[in-house]
N, C-alpha and C. Protein backbone atom coordinates (compact mmCIF):
# COMPACT_ATOMS: atom_id res chain seq x y z
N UNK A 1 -9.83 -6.59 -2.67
CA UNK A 1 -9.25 -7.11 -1.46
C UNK A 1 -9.82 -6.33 -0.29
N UNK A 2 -9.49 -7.13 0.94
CA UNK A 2 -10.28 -6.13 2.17
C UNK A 2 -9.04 -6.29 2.89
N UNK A 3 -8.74 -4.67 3.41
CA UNK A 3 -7.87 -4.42 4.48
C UNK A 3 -8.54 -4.39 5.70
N UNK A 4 -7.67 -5.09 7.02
CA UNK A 4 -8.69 -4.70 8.11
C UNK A 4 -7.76 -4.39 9.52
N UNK A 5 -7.87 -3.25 9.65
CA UNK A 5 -7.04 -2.46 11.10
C UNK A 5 -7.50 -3.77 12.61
N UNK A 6 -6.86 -4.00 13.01
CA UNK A 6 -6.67 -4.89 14.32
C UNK A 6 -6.30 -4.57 15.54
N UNK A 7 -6.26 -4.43 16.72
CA UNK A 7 -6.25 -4.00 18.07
C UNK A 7 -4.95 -5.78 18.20
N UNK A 8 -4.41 -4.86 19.44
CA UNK A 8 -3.45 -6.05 20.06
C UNK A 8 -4.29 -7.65 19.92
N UNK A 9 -5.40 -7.60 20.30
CA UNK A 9 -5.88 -8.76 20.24
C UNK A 9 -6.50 -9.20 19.43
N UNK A 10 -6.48 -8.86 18.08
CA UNK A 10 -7.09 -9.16 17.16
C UNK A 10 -8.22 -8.93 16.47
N UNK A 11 -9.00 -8.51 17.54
CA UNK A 11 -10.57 -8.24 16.90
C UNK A 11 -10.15 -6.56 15.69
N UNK A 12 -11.42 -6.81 14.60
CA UNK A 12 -10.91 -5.96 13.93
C UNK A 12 -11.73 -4.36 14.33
N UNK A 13 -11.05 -3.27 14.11
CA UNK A 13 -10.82 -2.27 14.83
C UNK A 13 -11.97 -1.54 13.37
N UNK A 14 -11.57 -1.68 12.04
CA UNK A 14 -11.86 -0.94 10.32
C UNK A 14 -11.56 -2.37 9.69
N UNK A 15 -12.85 -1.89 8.86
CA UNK A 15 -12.55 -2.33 7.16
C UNK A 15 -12.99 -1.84 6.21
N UNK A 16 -12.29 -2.05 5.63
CA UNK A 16 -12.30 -1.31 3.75
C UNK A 16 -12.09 -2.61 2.51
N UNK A 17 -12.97 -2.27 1.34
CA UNK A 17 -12.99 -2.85 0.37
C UNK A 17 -11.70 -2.03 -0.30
N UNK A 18 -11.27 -2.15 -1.00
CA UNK A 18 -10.05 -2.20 -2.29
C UNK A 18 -9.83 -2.43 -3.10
N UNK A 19 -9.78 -1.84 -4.40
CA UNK A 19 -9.17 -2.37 -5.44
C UNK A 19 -8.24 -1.96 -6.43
N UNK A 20 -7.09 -2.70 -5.96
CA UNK A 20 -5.85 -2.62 -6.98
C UNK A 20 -5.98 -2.30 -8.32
N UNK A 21 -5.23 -1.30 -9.02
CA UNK A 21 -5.49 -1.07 -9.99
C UNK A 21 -3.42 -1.76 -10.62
N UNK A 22 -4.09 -2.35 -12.23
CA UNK A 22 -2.72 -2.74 -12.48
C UNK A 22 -2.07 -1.63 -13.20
N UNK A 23 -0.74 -2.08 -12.88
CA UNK A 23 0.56 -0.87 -13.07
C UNK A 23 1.44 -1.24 -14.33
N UNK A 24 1.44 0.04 -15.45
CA UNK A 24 2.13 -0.54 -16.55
C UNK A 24 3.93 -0.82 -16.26
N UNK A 25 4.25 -0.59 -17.48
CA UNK A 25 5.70 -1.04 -17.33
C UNK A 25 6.74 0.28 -16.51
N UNK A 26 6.41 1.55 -16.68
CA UNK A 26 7.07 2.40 -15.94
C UNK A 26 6.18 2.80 -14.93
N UNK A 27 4.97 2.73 -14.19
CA UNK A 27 4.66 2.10 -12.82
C UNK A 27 5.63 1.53 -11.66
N UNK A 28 5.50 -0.11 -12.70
CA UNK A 28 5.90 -0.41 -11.96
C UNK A 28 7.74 -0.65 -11.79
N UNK A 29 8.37 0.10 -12.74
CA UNK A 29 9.80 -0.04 -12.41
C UNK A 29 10.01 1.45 -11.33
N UNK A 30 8.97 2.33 -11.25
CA UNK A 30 8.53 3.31 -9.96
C UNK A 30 8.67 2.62 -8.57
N UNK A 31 7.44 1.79 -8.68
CA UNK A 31 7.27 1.15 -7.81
C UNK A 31 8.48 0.45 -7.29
N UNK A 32 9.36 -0.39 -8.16
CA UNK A 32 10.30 -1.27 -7.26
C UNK A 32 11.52 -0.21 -7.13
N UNK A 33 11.18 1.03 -7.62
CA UNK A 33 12.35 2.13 -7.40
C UNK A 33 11.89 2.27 -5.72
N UNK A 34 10.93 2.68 -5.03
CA UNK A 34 10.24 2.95 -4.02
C UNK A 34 10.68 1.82 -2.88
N UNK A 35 10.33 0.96 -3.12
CA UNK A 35 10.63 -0.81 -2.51
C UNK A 35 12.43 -0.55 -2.13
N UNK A 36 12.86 -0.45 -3.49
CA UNK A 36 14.65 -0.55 -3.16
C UNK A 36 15.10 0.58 -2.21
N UNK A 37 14.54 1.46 -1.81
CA UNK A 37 14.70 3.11 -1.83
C UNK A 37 14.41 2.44 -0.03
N UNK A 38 13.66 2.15 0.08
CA UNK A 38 12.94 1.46 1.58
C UNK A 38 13.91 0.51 2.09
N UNK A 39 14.07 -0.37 1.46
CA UNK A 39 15.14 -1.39 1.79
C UNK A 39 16.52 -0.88 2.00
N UNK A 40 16.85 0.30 1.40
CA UNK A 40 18.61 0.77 2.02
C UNK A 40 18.27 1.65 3.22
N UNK A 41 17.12 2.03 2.89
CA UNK A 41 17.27 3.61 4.20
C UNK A 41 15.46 3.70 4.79
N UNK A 42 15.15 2.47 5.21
CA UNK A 42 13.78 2.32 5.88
C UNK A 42 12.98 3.43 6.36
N UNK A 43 14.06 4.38 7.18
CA UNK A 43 13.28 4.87 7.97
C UNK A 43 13.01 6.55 7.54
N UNK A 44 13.84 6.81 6.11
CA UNK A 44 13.59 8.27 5.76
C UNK A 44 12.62 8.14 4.57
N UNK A 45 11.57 8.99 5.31
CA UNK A 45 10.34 9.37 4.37
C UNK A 45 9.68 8.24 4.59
N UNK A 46 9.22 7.70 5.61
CA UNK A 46 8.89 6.51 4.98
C UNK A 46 7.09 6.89 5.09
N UNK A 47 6.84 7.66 5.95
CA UNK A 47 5.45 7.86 5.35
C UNK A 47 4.89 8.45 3.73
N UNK A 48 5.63 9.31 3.76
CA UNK A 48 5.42 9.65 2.04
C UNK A 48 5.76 8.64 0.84
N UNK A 49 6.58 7.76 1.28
CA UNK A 49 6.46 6.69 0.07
C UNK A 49 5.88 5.52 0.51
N UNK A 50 5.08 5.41 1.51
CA UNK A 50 3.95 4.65 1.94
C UNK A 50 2.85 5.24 0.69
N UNK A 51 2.18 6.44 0.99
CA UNK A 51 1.26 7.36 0.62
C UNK A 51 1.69 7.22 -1.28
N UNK A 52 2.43 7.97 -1.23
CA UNK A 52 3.32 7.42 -2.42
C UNK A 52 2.75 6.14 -3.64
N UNK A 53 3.20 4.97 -3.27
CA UNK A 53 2.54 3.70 -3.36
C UNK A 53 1.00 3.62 -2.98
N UNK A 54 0.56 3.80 -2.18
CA UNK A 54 -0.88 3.55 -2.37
C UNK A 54 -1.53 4.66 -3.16
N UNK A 55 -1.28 5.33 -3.69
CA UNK A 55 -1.31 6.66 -4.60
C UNK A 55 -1.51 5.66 -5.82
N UNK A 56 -0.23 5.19 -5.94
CA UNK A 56 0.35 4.71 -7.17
C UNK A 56 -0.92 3.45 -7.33
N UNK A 57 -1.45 2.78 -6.85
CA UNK A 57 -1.80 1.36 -6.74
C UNK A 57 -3.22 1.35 -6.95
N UNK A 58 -3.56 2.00 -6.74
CA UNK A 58 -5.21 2.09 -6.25
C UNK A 58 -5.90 3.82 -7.20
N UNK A 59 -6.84 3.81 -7.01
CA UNK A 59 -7.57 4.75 -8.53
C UNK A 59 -8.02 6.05 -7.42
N UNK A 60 -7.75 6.00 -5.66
CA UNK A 60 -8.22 6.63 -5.17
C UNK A 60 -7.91 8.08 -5.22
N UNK A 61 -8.50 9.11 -4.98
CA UNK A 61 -7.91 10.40 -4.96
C UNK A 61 -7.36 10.68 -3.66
N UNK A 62 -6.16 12.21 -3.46
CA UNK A 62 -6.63 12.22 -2.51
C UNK A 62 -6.94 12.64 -1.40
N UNK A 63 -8.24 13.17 -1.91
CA UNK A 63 -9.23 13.46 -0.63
C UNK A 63 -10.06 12.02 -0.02
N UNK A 64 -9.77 11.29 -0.92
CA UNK A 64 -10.97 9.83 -0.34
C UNK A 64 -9.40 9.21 0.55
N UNK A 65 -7.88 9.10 -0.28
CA UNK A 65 -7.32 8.50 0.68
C UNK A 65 -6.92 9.29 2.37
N UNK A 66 -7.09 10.22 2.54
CA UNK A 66 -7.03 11.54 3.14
C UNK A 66 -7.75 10.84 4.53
N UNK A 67 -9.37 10.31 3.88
CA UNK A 67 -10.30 9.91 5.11
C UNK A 67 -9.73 8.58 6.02
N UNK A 68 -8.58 7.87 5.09
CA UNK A 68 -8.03 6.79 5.91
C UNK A 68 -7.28 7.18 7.21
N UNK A 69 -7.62 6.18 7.97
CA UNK A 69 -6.68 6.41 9.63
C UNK A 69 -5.20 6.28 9.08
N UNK A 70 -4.09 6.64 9.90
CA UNK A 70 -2.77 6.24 9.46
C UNK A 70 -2.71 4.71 9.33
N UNK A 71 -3.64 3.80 10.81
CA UNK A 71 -3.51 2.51 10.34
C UNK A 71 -3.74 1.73 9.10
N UNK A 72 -5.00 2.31 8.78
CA UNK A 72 -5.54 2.29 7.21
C UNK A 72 -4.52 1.97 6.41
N UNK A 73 -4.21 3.25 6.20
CA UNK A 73 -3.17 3.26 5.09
C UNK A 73 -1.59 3.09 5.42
N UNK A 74 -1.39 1.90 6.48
CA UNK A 74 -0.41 1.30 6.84
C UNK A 74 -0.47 0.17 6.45
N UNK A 75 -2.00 -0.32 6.79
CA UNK A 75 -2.61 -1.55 5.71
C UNK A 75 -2.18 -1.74 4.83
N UNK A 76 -3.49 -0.38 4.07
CA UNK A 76 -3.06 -0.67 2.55
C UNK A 76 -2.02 -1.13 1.85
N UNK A 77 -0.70 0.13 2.22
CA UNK A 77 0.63 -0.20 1.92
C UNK A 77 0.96 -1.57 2.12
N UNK A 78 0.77 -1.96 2.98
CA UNK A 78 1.39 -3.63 3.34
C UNK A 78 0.27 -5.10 2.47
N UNK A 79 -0.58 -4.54 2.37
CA UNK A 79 -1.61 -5.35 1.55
C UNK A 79 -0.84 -5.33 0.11
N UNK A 80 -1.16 -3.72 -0.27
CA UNK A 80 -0.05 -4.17 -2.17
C UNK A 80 1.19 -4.74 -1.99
N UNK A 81 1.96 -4.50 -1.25
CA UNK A 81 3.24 -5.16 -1.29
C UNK A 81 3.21 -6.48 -1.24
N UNK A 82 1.97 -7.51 -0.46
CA UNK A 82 1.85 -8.44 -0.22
C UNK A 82 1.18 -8.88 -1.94
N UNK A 83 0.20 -8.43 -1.99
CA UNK A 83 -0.84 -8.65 -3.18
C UNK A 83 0.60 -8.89 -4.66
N UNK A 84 1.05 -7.73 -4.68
CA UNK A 84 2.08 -7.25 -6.00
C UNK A 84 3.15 -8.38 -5.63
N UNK A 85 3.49 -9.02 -4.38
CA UNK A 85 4.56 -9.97 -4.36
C UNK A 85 3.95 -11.48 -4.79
N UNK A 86 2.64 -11.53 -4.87
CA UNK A 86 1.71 -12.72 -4.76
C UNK A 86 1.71 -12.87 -6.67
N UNK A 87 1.22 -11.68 -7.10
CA UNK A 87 1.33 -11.21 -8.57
C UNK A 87 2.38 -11.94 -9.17
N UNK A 88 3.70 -10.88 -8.77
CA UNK A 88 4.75 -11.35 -9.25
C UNK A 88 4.97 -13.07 -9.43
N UNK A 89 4.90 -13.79 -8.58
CA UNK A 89 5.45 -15.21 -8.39
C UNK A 89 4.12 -16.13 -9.46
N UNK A 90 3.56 -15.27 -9.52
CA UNK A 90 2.24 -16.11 -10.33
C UNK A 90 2.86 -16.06 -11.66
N UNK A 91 3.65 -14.89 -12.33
CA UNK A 91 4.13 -14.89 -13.78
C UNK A 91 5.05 -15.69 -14.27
C-alpha cells in the first residue's frame, strides 16, 4: 500500500511504499485490545499506541520507523486501521 502525507490543499507533501505484514491470532486480539483502549480514552497515550500498532503491523524496525515524519506515521496508523477494517469485512 502507499501512504501519502497531504498539505491543506491536497497536493502530496511524502510517500512511502508499505507492506502489511499479517497478524496471527494473539496479534491480533493485541491489536483490537489497542483499538478498544483508544475508543474509551482517545486521548491518553495516544502516540505510543499509534507507534505501538504500526510496530505491530508492518516488519519495520525501529530505526527505519524512527526516519518517519510524525505525519508519516499518523498515516500509517490510519492506513492499517483502514486496510485491517477492509480485511476484516472481506472474511
Amino acid at each position: 500500500m502507499i501512504i501519502e502525507v497531504k498539505d491543506e490543499n491536497g497536493e502530496v507533501l511524502s510517500s512511502r511504499q508499505v507492506e502489511l505484514k499479517e497478524l496471527n491470532l494473539l496479534e491480533r486480539g493485541k491489536f483490537l485490545d489497542i483499538l478498544v483502549d483508544f475508543q474509551v480514552n482517545p486521548k491518553k497515550n495516544y502516540f505510543s499506541r499509534m507507534i505501538e500498532i504500526c510496530r505491530m503491523c508492518t516488519d519495520y524496525p525501529d530505526d527505519e520507523l524512527n526516519k518517519f515524519s510524525d505525519a508519516e506515521l499518523l498515516q500509517l496508523f490510519n492506513a492499517i486501521i483502514e486496510e485491517k477494517n477492509k480485511t476484516k469485512k472481506k472474511n
